[in-house]
PDB file of N, CA and C in Angstrom:
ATOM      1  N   UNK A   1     -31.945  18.883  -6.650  1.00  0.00           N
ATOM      2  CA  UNK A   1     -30.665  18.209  -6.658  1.00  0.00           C
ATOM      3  C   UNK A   1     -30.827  16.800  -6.096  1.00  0.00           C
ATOM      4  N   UNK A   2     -30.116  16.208  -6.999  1.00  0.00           N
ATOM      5  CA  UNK A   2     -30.319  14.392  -6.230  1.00  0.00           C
ATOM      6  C   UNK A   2     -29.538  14.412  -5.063  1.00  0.00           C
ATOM      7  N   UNK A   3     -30.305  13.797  -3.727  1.00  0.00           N
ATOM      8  CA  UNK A   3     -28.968  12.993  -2.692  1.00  0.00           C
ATOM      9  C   UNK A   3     -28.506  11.859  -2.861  1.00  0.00           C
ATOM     10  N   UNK A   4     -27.206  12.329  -3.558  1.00  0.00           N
ATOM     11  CA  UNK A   4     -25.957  10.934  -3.244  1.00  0.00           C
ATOM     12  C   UNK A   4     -25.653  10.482  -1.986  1.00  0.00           C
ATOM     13  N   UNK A   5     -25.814   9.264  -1.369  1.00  0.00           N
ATOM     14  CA  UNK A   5     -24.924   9.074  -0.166  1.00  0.00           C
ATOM     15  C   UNK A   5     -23.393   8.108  -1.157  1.00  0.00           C
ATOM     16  N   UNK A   6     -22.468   8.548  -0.059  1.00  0.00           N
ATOM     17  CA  UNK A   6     -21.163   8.088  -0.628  1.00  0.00           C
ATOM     18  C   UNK A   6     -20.292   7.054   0.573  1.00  0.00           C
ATOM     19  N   UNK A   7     -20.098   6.047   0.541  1.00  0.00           N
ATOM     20  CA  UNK A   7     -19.185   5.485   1.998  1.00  0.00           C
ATOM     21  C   UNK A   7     -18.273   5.046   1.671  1.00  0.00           C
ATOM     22  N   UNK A   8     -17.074   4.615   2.225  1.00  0.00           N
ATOM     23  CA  UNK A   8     -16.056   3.644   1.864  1.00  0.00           C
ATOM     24  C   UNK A   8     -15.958   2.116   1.984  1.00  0.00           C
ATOM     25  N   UNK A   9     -15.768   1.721   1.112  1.00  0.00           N
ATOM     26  CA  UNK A   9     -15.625   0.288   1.407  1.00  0.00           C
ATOM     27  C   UNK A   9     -14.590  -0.459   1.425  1.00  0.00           C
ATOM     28  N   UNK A  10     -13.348  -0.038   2.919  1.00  0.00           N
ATOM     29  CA  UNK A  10     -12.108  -0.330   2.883  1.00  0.00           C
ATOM     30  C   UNK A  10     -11.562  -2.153   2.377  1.00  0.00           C
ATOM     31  N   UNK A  11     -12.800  -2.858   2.629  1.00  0.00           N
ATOM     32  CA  UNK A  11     -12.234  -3.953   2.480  1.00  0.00           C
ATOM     33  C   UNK A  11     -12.295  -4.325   1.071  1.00  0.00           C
ATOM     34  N   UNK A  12     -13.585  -4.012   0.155  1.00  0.00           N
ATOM     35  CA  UNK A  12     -13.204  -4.302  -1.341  1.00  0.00           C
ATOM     36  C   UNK A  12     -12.431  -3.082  -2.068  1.00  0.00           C
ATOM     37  N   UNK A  13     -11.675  -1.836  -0.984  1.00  0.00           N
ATOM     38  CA  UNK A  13     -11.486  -1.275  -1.909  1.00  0.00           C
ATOM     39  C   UNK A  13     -12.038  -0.141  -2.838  1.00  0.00           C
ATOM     40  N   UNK A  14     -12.707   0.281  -2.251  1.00  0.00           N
ATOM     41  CA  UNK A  14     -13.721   1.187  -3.238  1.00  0.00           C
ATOM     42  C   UNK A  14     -14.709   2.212  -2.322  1.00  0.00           C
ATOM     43  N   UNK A  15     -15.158   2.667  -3.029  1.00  0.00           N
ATOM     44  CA  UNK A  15     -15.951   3.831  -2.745  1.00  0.00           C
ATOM     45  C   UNK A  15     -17.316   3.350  -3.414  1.00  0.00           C
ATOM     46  N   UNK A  16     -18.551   3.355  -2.355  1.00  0.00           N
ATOM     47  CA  UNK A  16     -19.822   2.891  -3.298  1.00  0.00           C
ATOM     48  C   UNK A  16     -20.712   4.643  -3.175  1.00  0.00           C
ATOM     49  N   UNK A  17     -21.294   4.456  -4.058  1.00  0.00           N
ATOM     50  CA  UNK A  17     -22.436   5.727  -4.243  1.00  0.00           C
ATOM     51  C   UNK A  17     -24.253   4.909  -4.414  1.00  0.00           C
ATOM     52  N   UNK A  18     -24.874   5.651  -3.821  1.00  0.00           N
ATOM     53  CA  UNK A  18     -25.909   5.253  -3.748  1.00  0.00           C
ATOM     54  C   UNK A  18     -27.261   5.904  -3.637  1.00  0.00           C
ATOM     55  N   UNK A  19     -28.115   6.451  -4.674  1.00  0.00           N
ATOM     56  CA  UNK A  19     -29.421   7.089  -4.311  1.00  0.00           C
ATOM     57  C   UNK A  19     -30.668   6.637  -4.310  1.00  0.00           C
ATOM     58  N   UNK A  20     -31.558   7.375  -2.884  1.00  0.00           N
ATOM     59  CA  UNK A  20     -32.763   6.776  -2.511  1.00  0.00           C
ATOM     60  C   UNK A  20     -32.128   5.000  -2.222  1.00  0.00           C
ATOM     61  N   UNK A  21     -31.409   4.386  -1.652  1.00  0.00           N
ATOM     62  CA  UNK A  21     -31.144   3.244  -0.844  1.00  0.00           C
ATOM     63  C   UNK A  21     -30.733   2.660  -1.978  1.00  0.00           C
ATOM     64  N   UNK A  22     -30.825   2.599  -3.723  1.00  0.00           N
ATOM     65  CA  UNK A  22     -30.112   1.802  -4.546  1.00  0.00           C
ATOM     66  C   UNK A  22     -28.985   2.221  -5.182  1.00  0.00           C
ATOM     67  N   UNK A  23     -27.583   0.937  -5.223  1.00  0.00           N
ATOM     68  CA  UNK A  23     -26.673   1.391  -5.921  1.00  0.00           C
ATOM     69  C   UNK A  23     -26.539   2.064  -7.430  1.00  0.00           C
ATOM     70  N   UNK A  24     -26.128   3.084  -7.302  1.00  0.00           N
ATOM     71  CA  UNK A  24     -25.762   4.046  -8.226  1.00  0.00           C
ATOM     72  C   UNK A  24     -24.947   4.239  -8.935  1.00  0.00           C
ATOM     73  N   UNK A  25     -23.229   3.270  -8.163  1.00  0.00           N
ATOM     74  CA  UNK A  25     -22.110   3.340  -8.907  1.00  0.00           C
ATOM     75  C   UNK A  25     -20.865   3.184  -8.177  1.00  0.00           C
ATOM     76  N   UNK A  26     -19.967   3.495  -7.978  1.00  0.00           N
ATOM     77  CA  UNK A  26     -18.587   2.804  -6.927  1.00  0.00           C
ATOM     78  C   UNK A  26     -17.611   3.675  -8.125  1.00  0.00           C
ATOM     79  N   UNK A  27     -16.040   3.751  -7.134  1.00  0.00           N
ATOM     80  CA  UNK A  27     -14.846   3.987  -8.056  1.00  0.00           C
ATOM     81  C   UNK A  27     -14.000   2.949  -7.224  1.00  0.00           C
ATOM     82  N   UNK A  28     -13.076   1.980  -7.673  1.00  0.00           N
ATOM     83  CA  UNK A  28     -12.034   1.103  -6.971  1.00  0.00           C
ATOM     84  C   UNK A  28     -10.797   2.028  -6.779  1.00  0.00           C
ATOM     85  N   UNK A  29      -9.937   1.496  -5.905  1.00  0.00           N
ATOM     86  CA  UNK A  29      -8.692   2.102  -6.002  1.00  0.00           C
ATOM     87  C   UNK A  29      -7.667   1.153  -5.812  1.00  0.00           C
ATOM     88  N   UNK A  30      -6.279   1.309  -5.749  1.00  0.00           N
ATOM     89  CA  UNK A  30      -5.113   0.198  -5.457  1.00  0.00           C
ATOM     90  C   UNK A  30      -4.656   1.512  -4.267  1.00  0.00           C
ATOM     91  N   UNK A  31      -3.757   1.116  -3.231  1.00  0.00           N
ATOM     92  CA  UNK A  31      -3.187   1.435  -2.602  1.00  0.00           C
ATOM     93  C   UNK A  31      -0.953   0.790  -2.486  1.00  0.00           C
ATOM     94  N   UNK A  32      -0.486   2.335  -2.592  1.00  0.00           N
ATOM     95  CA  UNK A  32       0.633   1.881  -2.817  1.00  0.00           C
ATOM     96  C   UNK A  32       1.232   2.170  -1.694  1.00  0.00           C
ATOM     97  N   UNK A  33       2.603   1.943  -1.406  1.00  0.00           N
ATOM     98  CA  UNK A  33       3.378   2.907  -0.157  1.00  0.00           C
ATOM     99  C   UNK A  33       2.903   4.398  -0.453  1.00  0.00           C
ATOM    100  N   UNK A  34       3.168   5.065  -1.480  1.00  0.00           N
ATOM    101  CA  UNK A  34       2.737   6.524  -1.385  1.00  0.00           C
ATOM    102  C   UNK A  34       1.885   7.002  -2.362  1.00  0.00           C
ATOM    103  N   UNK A  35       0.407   6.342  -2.811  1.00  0.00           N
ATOM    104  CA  UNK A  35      -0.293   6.549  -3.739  1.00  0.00           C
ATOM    105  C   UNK A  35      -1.778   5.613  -3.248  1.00  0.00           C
ATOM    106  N   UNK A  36      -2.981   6.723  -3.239  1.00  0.00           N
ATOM    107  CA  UNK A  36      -3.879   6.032  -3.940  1.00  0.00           C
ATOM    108  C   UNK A  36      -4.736   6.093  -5.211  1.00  0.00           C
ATOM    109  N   UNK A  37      -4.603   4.750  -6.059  1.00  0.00           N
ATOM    110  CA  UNK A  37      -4.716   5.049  -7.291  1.00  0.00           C
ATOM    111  C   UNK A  37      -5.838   4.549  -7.508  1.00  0.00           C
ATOM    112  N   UNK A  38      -6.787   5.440  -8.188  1.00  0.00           N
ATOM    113  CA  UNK A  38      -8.223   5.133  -8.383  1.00  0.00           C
ATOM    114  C   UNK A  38      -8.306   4.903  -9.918  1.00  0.00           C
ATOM    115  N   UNK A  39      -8.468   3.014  -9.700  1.00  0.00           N
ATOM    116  CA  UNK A  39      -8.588   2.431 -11.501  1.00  0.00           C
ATOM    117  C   UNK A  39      -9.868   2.341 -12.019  1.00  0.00           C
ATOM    118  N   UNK A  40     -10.998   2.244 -11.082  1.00  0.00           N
ATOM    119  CA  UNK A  40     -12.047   2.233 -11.999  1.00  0.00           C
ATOM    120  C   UNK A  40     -13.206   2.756 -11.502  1.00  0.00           C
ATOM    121  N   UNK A  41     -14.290   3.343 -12.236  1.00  0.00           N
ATOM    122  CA  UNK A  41     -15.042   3.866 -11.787  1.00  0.00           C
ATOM    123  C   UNK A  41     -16.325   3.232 -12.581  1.00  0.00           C
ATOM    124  N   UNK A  42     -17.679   3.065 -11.699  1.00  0.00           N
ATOM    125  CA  UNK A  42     -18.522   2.813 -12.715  1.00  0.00           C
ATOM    126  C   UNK A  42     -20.414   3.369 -12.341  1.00  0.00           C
ATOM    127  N   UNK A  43     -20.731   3.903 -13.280  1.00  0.00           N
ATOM    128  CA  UNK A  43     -21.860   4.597 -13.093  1.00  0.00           C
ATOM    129  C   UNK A  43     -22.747   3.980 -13.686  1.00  0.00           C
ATOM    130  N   UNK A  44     -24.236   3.287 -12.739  1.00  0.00           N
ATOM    131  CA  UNK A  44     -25.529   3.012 -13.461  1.00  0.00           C
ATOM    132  C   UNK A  44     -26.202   3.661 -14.285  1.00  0.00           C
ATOM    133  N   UNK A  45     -26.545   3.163 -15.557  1.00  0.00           N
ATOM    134  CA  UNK A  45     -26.875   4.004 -16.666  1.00  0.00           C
ATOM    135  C   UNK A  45     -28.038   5.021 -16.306  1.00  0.00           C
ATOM    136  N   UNK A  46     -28.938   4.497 -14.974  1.00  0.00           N
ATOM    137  CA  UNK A  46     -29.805   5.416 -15.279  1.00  0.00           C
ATOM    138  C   UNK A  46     -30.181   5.946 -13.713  1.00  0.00           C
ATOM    139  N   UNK A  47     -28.472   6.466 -13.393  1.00  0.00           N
ATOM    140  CA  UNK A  47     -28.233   7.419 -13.000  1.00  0.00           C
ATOM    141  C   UNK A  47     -27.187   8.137 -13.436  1.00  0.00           C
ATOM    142  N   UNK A  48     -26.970   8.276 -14.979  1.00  0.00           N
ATOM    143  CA  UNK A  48     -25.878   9.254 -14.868  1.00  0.00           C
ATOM    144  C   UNK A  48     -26.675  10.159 -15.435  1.00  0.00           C
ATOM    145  N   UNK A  49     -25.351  11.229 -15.538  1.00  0.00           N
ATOM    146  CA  UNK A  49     -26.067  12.879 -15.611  1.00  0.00           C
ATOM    147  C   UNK A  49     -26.419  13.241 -13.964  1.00  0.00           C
ATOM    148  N   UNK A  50     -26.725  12.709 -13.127  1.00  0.00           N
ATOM    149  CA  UNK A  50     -27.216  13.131 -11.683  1.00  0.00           C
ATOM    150  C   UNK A  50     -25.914  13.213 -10.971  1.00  0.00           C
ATOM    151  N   UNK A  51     -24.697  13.019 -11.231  1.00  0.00           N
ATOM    152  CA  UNK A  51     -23.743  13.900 -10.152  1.00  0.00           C
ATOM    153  C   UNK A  51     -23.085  12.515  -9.313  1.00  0.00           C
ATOM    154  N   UNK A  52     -23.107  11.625  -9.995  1.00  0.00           N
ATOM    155  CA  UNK A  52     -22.659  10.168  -9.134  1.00  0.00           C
ATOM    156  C   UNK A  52     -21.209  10.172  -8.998  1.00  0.00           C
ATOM    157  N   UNK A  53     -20.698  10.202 -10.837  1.00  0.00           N
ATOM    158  CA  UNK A  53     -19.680  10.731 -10.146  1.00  0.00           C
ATOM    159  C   UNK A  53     -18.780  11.520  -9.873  1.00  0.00           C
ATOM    160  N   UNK A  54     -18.776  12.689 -10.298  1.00  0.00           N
ATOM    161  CA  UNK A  54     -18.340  13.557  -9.266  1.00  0.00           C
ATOM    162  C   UNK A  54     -18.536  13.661  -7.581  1.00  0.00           C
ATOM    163  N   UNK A  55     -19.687  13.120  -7.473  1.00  0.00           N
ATOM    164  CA  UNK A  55     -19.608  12.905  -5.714  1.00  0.00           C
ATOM    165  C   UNK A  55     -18.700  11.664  -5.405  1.00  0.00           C
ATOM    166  N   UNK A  56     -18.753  10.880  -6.279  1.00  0.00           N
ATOM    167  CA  UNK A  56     -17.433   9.454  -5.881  1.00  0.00           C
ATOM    168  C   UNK A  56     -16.214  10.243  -5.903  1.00  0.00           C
ATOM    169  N   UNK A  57     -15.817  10.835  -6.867  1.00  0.00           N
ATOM    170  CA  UNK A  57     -14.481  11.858  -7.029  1.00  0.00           C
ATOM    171  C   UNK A  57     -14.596  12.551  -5.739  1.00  0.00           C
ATOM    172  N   UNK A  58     -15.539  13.804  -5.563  1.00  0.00           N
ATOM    173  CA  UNK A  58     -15.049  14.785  -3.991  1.00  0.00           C
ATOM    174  C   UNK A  58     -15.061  13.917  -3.005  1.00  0.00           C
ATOM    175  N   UNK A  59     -15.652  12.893  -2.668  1.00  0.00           N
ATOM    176  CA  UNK A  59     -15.718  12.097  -1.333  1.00  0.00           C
ATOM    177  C   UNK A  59     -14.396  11.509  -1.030  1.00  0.00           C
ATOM    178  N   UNK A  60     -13.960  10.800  -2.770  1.00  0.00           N
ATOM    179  CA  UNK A  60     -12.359   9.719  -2.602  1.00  0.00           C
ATOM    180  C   UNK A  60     -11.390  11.193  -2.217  1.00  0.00           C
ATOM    181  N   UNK A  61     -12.078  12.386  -3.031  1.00  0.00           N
ATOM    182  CA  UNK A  61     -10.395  12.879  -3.124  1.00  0.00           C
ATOM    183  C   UNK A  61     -10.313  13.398  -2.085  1.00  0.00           C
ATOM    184  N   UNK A  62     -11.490  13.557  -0.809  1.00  0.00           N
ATOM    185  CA  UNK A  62     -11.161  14.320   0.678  1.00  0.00           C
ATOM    186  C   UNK A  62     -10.188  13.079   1.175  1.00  0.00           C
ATOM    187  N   UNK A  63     -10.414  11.866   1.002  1.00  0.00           N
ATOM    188  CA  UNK A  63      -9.891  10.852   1.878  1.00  0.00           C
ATOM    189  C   UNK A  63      -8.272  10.642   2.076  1.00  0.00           C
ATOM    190  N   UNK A  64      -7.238  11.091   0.491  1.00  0.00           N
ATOM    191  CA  UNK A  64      -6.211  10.778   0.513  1.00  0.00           C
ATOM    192  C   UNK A  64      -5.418  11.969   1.246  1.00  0.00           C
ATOM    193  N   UNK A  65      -5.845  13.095   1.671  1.00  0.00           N
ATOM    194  CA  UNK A  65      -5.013  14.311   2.267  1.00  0.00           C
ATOM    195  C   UNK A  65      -5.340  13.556   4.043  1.00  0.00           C
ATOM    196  N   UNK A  66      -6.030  12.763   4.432  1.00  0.00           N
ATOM    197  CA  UNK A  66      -6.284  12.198   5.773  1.00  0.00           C
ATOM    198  C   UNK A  66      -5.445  11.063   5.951  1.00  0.00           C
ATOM    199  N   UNK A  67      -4.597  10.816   5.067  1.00  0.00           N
ATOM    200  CA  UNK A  67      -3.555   9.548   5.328  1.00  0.00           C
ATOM    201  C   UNK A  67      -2.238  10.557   4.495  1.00  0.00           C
ATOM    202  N   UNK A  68      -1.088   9.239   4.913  1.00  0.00           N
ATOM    203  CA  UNK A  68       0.367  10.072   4.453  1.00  0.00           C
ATOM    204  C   UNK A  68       0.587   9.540   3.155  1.00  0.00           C
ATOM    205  N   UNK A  69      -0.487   9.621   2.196  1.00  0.00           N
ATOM    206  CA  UNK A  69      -0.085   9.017   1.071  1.00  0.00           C
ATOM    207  C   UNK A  69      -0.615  10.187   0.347  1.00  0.00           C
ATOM    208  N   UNK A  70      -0.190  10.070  -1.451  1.00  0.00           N
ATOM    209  CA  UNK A  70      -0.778  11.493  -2.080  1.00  0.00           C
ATOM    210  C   UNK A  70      -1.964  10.254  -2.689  1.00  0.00           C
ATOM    211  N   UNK A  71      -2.682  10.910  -3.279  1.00  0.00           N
ATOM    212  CA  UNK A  71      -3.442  10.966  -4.455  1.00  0.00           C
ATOM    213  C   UNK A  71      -2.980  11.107  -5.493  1.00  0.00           C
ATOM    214  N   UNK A  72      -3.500   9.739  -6.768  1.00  0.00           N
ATOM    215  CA  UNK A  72      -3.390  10.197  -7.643  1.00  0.00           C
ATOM    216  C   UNK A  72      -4.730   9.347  -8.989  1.00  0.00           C
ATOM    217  N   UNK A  73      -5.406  10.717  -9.615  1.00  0.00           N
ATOM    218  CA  UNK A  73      -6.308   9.772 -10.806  1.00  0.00           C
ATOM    219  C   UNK A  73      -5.814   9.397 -11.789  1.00  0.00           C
ATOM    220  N   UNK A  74      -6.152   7.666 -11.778  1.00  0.00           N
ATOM    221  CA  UNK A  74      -6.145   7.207 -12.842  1.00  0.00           C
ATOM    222  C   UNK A  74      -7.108   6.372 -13.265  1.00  0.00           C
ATOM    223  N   UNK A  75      -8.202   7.066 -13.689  1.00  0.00           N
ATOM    224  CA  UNK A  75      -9.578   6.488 -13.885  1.00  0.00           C
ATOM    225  C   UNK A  75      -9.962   5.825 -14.798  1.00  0.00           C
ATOM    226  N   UNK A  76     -10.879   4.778 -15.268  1.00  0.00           N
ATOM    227  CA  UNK A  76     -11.442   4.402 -15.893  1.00  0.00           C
ATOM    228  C   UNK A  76     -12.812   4.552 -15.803  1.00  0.00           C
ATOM    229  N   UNK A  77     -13.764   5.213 -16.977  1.00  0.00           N
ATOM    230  CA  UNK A  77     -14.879   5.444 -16.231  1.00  0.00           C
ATOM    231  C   UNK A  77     -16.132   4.376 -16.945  1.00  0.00           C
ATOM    232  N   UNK A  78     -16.653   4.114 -16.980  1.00  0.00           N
ATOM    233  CA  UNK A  78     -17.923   2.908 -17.610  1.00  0.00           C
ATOM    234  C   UNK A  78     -19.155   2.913 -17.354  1.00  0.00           C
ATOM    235  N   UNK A  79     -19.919   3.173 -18.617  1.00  0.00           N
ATOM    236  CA  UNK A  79     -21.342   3.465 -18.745  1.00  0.00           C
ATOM    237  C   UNK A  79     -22.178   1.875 -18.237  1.00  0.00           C
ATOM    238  N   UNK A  80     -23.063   1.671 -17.250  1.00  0.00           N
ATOM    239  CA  UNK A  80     -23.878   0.343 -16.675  1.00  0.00           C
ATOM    240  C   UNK A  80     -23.296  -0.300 -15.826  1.00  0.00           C
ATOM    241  N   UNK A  81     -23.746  -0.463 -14.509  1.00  0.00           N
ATOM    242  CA  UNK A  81     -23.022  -1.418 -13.313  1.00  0.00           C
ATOM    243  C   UNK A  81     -23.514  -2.717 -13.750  1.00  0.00           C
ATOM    244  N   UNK A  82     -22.419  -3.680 -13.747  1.00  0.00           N
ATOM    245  CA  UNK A  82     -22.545  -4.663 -13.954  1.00  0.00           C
ATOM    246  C   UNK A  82     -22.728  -5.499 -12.816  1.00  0.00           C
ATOM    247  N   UNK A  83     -23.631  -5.750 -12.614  1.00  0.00           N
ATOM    248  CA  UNK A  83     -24.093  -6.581 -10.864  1.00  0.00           C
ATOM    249  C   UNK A  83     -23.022  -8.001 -10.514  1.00  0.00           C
ATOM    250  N   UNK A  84     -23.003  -8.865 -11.847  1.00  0.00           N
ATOM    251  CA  UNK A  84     -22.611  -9.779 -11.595  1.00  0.00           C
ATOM    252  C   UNK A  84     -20.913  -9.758 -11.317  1.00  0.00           C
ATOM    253  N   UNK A  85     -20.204  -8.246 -11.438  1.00  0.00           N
ATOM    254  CA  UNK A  85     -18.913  -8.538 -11.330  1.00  0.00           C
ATOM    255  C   UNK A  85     -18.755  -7.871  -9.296  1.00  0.00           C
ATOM    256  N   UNK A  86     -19.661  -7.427  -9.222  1.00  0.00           N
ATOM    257  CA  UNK A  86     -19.127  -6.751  -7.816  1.00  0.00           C
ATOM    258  C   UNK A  86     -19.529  -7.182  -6.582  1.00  0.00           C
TER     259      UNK A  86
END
């Protein structure tokens, strides 16, 4: 099984994923009064199939039951991290 590490990255917003020390992939979210809405998600081509993201998914979705807001997906998901946008 691959190890994902997963952290938050409250200030851009997002959730990064990362295996063996290189990025792997991220999901963004918006934050509302009572919603966090996760718009995009994006997985390096050559790590998918290894579980990136679904571990971005269980990690974000423990986070919104720890604040008074709900959860909610609204994903976009995209094959290749594009370096130059993040």
């Amino acid at each position: 099984m691959t190890d994902i590490h997963v952290v938050h990255d409250p200030d851009r917003l997002r959730y990064r994923a990362s295996i063996g020390g290189e990025a792997a992939g991220f999901a963004e979210y918006l934050l509302t009064d009572e919603l966090i809405v996760f718009t995009h998600t994006d997985v390096e081509r050559r790590f998918e199939g290894k579980g990136v993201g679904s571990a971005l998914a269980r990690f974000a979705g423990r986070r919104p039951r720890s604040r008074p807001t709900q959860g909610h997906a609204a994903v976009s998901v995209h094959q290749g991290l594009d370096r130059t946008a993040s």
